[in-house]
PDB file of N, CA and C in Angstrom:
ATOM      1  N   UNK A   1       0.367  -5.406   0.627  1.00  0.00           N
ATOM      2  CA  UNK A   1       0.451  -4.554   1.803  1.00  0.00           C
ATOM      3  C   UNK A   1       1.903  -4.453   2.195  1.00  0.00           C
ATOM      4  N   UNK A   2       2.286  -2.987   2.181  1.00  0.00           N
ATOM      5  CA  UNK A   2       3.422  -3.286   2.466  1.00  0.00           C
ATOM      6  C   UNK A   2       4.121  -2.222   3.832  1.00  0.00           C
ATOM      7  N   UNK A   3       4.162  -2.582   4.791  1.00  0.00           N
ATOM      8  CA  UNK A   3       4.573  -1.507   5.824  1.00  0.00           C
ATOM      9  C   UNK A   3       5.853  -2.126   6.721  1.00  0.00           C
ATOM     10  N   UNK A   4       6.988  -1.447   7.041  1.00  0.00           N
ATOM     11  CA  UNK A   4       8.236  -2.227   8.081  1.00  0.00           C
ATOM     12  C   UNK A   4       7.849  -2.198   9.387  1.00  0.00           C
ATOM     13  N   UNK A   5       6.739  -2.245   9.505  1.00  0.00           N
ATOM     14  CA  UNK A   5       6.396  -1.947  10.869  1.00  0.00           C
ATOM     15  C   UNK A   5       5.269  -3.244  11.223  1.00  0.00           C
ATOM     16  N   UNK A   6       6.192  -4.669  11.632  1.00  0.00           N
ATOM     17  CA  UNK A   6       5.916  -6.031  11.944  1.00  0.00           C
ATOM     18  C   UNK A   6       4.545  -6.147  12.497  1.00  0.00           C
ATOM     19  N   UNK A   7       4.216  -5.418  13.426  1.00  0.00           N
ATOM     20  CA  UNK A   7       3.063  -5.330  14.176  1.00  0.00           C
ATOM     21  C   UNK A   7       1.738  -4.523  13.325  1.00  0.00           C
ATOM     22  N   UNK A   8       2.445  -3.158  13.042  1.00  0.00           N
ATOM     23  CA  UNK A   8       0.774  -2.442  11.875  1.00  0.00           C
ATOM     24  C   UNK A   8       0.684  -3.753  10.480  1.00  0.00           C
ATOM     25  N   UNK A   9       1.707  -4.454  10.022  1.00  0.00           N
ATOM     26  CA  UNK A   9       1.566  -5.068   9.220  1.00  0.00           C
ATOM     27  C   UNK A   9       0.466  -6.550   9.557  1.00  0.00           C
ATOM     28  N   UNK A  10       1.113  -7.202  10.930  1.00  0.00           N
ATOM     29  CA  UNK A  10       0.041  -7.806  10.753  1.00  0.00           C
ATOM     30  C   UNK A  10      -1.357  -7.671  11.392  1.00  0.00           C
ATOM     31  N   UNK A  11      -1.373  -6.541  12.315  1.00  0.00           N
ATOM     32  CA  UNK A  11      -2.740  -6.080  12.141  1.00  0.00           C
ATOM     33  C   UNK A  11      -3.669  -5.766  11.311  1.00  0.00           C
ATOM     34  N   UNK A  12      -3.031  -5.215  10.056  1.00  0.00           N
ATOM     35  CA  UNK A  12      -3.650  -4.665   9.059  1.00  0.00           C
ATOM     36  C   UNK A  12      -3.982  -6.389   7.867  1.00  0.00           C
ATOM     37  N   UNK A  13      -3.203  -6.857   7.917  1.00  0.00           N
ATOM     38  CA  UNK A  13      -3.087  -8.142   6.956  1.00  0.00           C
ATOM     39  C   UNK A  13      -4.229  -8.980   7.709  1.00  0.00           C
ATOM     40  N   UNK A  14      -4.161  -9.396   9.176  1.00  0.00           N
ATOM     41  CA  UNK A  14      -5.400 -10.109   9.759  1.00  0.00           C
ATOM     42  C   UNK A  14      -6.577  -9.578   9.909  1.00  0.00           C
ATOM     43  N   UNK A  15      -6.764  -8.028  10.118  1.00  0.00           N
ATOM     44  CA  UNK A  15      -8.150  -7.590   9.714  1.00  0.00           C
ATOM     45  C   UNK A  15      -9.022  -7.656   7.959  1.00  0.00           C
ATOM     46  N   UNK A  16      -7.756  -7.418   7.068  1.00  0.00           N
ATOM     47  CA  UNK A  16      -7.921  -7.476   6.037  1.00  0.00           C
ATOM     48  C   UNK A  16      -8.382  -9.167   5.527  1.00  0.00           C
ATOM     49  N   UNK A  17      -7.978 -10.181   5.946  1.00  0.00           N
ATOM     50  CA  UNK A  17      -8.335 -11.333   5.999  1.00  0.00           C
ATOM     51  C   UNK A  17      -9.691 -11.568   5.969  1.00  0.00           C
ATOM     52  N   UNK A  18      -9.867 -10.929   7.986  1.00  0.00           N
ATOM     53  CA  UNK A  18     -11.211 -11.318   8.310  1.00  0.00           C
ATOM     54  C   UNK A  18     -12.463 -10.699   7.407  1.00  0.00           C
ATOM     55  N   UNK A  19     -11.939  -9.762   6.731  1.00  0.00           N
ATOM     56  CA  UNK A  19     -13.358  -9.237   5.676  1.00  0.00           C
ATOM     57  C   UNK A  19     -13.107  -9.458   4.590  1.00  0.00           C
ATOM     58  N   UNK A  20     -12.203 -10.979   4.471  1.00  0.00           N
ATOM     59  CA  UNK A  20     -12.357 -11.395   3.005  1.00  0.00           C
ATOM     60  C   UNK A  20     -11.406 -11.221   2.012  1.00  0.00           C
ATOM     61  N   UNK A  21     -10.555 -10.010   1.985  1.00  0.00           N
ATOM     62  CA  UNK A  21      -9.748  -9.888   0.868  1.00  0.00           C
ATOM     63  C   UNK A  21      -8.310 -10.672   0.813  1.00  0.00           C
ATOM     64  N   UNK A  22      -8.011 -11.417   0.060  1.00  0.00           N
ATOM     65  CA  UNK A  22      -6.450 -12.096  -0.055  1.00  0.00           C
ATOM     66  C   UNK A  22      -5.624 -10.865  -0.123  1.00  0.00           C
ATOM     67  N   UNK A  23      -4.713 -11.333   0.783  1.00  0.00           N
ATOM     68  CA  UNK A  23      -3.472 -10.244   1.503  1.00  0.00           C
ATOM     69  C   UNK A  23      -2.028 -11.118   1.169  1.00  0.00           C
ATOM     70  N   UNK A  24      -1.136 -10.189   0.192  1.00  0.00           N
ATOM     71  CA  UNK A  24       0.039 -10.266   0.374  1.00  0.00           C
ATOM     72  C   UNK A  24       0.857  -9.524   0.936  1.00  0.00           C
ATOM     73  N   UNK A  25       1.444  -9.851   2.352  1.00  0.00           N
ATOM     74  CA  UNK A  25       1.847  -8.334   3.499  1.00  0.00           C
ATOM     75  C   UNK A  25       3.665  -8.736   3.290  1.00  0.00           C
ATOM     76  N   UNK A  26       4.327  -7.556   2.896  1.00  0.00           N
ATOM     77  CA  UNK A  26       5.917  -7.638   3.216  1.00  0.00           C
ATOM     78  C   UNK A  26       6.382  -6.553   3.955  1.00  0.00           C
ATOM     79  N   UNK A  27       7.128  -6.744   4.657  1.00  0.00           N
ATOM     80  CA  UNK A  27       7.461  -5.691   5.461  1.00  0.00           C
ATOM     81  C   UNK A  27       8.989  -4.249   4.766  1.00  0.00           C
ATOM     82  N   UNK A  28       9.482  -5.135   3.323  1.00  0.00           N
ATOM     83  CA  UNK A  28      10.532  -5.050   2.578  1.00  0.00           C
ATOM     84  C   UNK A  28       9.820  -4.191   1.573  1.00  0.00           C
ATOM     85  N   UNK A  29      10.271  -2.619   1.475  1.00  0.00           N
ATOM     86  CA  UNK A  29      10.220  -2.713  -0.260  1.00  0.00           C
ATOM     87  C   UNK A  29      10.212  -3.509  -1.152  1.00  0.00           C
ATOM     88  N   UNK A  30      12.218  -3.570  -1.120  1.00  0.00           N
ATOM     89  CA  UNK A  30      12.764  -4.251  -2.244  1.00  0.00           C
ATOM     90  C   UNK A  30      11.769  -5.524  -2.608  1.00  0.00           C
ATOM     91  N   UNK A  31      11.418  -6.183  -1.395  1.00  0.00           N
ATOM     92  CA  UNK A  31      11.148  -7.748  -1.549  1.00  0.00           C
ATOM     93  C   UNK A  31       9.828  -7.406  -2.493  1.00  0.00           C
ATOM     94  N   UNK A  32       8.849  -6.799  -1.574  1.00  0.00           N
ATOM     95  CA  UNK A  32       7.472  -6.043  -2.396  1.00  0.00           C
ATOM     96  C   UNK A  32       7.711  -6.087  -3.807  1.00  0.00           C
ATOM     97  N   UNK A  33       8.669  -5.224  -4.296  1.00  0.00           N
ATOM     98  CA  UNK A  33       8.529  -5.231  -5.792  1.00  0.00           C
ATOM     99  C   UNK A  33       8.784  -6.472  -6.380  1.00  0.00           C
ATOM    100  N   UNK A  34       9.787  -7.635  -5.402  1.00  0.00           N
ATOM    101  CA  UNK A  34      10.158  -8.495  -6.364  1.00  0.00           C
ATOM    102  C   UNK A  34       8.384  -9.515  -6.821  1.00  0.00           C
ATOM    103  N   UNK A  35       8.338  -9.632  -5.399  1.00  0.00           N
ATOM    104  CA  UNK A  35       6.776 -10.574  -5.458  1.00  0.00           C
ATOM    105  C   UNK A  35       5.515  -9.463  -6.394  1.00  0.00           C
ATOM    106  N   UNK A  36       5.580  -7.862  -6.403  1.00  0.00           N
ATOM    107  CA  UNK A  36       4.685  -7.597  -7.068  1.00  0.00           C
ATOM    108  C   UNK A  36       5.335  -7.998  -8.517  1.00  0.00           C
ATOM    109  N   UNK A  37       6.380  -7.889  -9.007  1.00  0.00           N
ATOM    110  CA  UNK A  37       6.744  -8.518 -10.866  1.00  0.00           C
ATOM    111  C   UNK A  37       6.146 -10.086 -10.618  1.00  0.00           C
ATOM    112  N   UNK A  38       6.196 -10.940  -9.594  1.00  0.00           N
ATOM    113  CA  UNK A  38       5.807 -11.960 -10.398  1.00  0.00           C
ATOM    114  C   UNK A  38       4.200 -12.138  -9.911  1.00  0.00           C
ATOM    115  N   UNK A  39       3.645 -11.749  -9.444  1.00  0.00           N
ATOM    116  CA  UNK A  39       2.248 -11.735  -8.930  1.00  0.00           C
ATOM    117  C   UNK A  39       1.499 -10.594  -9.608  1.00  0.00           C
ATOM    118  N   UNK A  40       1.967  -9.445 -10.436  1.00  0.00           N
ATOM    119  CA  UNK A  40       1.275  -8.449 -11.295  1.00  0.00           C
ATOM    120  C   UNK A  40       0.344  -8.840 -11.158  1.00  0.00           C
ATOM    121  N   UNK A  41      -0.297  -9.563 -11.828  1.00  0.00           N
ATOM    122  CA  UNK A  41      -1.464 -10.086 -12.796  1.00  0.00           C
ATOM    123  C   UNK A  41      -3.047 -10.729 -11.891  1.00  0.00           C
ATOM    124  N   UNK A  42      -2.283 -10.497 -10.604  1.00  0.00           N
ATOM    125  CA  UNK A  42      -3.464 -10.923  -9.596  1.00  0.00           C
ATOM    126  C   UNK A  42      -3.612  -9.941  -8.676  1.00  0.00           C
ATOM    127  N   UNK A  43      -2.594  -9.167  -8.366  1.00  0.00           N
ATOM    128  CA  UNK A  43      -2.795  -7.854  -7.589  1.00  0.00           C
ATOM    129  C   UNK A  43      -3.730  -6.907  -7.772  1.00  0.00           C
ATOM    130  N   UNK A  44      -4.356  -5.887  -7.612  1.00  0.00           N
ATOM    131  CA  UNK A  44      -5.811  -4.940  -7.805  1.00  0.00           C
ATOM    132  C   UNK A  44      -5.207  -4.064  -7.417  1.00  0.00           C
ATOM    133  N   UNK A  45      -4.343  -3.926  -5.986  1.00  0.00           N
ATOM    134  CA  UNK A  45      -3.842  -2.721  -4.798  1.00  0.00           C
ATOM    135  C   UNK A  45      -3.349  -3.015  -4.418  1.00  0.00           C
ATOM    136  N   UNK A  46      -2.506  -1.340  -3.825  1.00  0.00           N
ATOM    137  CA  UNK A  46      -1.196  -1.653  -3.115  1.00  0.00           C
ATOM    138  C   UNK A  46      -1.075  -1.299  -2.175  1.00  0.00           C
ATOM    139  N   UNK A  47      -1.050  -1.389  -0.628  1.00  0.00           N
ATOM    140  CA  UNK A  47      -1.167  -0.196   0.209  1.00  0.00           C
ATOM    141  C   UNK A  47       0.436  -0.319   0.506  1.00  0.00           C
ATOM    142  N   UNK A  48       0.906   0.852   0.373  1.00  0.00           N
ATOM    143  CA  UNK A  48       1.898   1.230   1.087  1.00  0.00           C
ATOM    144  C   UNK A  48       2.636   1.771   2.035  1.00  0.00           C
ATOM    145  N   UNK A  49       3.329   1.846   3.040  1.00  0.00           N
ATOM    146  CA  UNK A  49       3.702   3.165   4.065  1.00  0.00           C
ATOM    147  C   UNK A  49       4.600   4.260   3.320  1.00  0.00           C
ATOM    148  N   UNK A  50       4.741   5.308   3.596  1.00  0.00           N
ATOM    149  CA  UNK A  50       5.593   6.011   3.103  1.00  0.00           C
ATOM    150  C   UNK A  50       6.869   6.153   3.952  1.00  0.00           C
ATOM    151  N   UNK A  51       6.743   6.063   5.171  1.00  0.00           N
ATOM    152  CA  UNK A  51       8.009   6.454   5.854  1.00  0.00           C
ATOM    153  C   UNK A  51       9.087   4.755   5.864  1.00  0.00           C
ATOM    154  N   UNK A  52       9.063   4.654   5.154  1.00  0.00           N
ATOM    155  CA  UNK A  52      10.161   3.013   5.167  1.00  0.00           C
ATOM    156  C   UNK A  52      11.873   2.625   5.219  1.00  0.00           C
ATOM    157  N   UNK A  53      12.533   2.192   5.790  1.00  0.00           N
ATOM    158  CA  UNK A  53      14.321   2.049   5.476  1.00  0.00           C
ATOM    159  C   UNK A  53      14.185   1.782   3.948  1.00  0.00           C
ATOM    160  N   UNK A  54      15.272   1.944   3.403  1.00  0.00           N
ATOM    161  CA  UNK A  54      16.103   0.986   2.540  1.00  0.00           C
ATOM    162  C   UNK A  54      15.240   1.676   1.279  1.00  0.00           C
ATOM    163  N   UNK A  55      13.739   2.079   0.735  1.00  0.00           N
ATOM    164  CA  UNK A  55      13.863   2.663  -0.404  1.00  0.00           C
ATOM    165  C   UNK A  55      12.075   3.702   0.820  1.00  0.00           C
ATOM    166  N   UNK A  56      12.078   4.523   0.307  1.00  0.00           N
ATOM    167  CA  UNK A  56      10.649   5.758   1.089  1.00  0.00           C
ATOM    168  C   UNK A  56       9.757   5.247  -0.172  1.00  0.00           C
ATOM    169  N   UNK A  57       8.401   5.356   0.316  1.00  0.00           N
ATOM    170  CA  UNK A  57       7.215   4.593   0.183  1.00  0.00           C
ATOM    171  C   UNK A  57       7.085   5.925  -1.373  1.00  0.00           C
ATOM    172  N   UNK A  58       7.110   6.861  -1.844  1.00  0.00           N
ATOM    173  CA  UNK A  58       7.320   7.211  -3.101  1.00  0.00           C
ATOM    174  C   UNK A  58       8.241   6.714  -4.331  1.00  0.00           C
ATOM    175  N   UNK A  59       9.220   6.166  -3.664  1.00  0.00           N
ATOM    176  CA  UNK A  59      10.032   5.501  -4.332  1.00  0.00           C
ATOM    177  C   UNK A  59       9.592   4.455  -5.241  1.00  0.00           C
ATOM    178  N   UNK A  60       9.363   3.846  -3.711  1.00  0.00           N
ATOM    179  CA  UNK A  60       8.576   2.323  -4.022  1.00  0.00           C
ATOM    180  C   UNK A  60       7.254   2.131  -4.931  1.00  0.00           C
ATOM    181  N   UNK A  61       6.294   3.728  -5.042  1.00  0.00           N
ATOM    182  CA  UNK A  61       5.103   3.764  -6.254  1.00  0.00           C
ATOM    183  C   UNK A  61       5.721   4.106  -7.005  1.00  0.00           C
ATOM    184  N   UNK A  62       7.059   4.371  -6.677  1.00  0.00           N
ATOM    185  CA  UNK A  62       7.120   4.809  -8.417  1.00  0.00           C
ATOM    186  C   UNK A  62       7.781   3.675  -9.643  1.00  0.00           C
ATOM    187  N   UNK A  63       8.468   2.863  -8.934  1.00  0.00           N
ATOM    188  CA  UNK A  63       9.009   1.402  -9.090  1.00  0.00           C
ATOM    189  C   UNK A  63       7.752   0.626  -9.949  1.00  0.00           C
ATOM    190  N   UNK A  64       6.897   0.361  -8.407  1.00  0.00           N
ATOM    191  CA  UNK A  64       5.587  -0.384  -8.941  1.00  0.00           C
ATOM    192  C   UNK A  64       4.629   0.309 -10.158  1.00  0.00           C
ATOM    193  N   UNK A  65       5.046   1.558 -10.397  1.00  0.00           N
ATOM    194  CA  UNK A  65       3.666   2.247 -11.549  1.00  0.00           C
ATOM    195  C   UNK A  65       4.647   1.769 -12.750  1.00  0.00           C
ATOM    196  N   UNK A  66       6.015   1.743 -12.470  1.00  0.00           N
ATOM    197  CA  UNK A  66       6.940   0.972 -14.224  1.00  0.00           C
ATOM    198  C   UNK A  66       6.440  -0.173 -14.361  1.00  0.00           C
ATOM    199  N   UNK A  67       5.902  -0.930 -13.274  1.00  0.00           N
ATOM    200  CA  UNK A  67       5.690  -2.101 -13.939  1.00  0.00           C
ATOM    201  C   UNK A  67       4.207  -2.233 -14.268  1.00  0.00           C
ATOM    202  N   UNK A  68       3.558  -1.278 -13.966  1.00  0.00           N
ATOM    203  CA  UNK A  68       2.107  -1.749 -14.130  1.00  0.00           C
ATOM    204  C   UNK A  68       1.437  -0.455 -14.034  1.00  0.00           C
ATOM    205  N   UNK A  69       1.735   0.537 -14.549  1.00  0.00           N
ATOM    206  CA  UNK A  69       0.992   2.046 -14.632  1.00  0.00           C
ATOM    207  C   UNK A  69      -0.455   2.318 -14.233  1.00  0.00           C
ATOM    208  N   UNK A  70      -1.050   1.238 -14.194  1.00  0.00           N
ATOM    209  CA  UNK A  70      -2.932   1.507 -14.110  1.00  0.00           C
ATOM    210  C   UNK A  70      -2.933   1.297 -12.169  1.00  0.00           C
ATOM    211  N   UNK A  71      -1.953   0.300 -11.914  1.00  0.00           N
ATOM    212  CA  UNK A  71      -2.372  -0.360 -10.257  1.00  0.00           C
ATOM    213  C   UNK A  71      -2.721   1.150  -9.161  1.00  0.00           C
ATOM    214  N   UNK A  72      -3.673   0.509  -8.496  1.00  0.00           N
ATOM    215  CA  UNK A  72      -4.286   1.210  -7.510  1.00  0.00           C
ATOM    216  C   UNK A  72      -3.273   1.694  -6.519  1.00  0.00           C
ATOM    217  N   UNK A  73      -2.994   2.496  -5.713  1.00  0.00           N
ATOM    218  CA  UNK A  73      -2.163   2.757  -4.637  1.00  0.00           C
ATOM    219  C   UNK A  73      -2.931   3.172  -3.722  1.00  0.00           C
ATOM    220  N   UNK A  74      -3.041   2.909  -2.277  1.00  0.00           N
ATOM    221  CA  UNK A  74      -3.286   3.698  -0.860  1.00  0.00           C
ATOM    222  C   UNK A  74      -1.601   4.196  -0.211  1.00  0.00           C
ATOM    223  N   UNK A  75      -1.869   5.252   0.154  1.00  0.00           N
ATOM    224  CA  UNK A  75      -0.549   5.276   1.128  1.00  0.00           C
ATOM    225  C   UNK A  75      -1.091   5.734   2.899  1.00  0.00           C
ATOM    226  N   UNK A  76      -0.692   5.135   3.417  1.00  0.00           N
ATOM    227  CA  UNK A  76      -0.863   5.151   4.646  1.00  0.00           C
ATOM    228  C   UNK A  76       0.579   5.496   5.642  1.00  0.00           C
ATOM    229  N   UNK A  77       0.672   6.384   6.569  1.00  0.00           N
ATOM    230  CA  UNK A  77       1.491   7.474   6.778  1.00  0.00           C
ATOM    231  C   UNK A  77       1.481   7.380   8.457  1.00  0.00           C
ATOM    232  N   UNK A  78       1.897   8.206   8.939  1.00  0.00           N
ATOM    233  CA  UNK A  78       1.933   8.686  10.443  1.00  0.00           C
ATOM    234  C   UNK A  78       2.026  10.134  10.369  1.00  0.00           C
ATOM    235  N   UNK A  79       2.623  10.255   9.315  1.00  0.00           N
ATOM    236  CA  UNK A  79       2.792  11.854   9.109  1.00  0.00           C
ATOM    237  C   UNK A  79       2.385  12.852   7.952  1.00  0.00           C
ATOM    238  N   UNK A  80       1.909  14.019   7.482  1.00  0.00           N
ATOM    239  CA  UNK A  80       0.972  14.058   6.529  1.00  0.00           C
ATOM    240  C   UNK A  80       2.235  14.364   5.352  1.00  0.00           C
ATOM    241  N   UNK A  81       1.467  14.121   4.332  1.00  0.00           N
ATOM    242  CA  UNK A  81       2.086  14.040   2.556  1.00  0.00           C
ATOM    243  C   UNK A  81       2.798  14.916   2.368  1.00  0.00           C
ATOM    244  N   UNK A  82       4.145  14.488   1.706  1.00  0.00           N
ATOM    245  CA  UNK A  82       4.996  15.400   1.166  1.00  0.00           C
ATOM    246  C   UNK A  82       4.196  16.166  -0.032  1.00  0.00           C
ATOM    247  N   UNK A  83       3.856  17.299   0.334  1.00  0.00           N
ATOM    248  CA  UNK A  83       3.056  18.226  -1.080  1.00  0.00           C
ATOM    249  C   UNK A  83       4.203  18.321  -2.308  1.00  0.00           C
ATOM    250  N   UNK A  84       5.708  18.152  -1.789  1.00  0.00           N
ATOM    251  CA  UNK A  84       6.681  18.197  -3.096  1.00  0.00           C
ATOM    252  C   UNK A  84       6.637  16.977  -3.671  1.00  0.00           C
ATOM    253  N   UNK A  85       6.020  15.929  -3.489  1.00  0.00           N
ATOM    254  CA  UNK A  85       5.820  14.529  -4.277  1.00  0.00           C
ATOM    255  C   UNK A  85       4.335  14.882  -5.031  1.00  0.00           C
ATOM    256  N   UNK A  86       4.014  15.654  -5.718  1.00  0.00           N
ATOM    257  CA  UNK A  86       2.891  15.803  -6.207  1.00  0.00           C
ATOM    258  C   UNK A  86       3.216  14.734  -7.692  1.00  0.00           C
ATOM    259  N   UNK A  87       3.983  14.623  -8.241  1.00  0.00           N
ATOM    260  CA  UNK A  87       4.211  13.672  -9.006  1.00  0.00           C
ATOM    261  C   UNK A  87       3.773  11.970  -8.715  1.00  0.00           C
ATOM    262  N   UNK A  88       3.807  11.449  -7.713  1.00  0.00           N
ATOM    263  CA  UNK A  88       3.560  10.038  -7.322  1.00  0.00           C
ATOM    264  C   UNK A  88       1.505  10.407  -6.850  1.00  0.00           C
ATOM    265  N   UNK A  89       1.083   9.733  -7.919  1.00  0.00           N
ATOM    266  CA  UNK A  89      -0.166   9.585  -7.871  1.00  0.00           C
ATOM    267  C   UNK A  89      -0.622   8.476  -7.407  1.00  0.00           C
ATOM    268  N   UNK A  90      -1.759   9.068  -6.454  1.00  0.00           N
ATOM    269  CA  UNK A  90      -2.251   7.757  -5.729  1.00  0.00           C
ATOM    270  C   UNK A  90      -3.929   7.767  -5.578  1.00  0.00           C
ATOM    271  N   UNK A  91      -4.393   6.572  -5.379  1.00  0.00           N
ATOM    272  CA  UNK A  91      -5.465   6.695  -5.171  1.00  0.00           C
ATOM    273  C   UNK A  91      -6.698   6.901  -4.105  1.00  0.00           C
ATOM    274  N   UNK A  92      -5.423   7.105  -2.619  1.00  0.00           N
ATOM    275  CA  UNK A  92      -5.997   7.401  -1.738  1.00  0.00           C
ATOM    276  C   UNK A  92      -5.016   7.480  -0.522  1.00  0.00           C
ATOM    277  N   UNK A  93      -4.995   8.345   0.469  1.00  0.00           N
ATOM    278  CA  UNK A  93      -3.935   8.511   1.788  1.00  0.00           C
ATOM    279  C   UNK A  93      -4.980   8.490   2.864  1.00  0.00           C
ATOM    280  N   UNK A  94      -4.493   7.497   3.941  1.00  0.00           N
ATOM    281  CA  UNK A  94      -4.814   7.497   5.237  1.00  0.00           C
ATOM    282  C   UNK A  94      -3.462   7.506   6.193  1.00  0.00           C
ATOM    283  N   UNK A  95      -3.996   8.990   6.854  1.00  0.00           N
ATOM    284  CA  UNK A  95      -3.131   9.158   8.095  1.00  0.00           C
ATOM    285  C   UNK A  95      -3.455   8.115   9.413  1.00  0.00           C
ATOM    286  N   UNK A  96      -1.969   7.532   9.673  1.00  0.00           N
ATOM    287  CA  UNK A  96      -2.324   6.919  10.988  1.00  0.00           C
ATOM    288  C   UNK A  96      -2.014   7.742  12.613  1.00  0.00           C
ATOM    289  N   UNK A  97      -2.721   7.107  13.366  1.00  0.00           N
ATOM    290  CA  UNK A  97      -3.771   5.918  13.242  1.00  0.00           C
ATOM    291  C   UNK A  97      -4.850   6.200  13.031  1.00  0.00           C
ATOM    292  N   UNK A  98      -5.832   4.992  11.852  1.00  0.00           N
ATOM    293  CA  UNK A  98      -6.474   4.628  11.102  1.00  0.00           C
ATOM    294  C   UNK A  98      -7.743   3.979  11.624  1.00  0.00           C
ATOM    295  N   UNK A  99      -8.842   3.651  11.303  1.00  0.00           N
ATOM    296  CA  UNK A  99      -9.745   2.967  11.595  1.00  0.00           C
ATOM    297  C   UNK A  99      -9.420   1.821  10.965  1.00  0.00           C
ATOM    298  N   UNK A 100      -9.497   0.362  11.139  1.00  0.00           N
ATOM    299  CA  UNK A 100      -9.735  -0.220   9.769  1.00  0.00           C
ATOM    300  C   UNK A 100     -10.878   0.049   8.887  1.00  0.00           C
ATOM    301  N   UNK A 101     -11.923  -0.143  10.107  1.00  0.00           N
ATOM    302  CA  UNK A 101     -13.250   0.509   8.632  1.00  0.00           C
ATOM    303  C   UNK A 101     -12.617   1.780   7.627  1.00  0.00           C
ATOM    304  N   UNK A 102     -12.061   2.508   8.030  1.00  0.00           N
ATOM    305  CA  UNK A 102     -11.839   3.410   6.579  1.00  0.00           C
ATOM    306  C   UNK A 102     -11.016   3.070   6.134  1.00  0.00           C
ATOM    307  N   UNK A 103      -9.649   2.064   6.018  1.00  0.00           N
ATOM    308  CA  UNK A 103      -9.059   1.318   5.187  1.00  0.00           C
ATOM    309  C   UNK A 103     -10.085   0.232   4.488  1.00  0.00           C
ATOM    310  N   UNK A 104     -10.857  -0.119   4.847  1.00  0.00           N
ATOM    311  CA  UNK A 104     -11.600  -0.940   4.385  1.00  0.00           C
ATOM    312  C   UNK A 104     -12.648  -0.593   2.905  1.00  0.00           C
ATOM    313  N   UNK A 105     -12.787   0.552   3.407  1.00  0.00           N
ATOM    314  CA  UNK A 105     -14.050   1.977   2.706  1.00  0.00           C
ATOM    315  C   UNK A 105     -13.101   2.506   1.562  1.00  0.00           C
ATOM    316  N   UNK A 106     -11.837   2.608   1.652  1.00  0.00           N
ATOM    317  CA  UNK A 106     -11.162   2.885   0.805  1.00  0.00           C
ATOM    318  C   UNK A 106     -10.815   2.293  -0.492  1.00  0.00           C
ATOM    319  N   UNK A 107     -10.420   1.376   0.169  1.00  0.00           N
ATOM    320  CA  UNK A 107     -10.106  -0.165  -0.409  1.00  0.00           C
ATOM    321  C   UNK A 107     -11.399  -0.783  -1.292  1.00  0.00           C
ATOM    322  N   UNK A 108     -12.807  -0.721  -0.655  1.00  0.00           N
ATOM    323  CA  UNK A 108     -13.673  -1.336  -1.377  1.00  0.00           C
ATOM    324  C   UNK A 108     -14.407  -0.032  -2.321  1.00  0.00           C
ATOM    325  N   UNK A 109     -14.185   0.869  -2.087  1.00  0.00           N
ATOM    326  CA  UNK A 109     -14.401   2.135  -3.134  1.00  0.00           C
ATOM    327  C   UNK A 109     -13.710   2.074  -4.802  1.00  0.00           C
ATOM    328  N   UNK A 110     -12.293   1.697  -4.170  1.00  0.00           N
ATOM    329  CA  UNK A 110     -11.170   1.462  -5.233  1.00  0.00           C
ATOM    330  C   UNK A 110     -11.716   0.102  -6.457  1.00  0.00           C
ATOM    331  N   UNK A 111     -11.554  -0.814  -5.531  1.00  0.00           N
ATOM    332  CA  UNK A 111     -11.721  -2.043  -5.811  1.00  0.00           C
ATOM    333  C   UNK A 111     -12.833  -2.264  -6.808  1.00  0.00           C
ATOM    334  N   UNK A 112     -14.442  -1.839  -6.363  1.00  0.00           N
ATOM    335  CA  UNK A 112     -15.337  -1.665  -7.123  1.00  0.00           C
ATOM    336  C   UNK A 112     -15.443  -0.696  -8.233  1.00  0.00           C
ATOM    337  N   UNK A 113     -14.730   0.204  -7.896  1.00  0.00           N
ATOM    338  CA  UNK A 113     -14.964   0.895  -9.032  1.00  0.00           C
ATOM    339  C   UNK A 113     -13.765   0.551 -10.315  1.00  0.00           C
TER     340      UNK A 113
END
């Protein structure tokens, strides 16, 4: 989980808890990618923000799909999708604010299937 925004992060990381799923939340791109290279192999999904400092939440899928081309992506937003990023494929966008149930619905759609 990765959003710079201290507070949606750990809202989203402690709801995500309470229904069970292990949560790795950074508030850092950069840092994100470093912990997704060494944690690959246990990760499933990624949720990301798009509007972020230091690298924008397309950036950052596009980083994470070099290292692992199949991983799931959500992007979660405040503002709706750049239609000129049609290149960064994802597996699902929620505009905030969000329910958690439909982060949740998303997430366990992905996950299972």
């Amino acid at each position: 989980l990765v959003d710079d925004d201290q507070a949606v992060l750990t809202i989203l990381k402690d709801t995500l808890e309470l229904r069970g799923y292990n949560v790795l939340a950074v508030e850092n791109p950069l840092s994100a990618i470093e912990i997704f290279k060494q944690e690959v192999k246990q990760i499933r999904l990624v949720v990301t923000d798009i509007s972020m400092p230091l690298m924008d939440g397309y950036e950052f899928i596009r980083q994470i799909k070099s290292i692992s081309p199949d991983i799931k992506i959500i992007t979660i937003s405040a503002i709706t999708q750049d239609t000129k990023r049609s290149d960064v494929k994802v597996s699902a966008s929620l505009l905030k604010p969000f329910d958690p149930d439909q982060l949740e619905a998303a997430i366990s759609q992905i996950v299972d299937s």
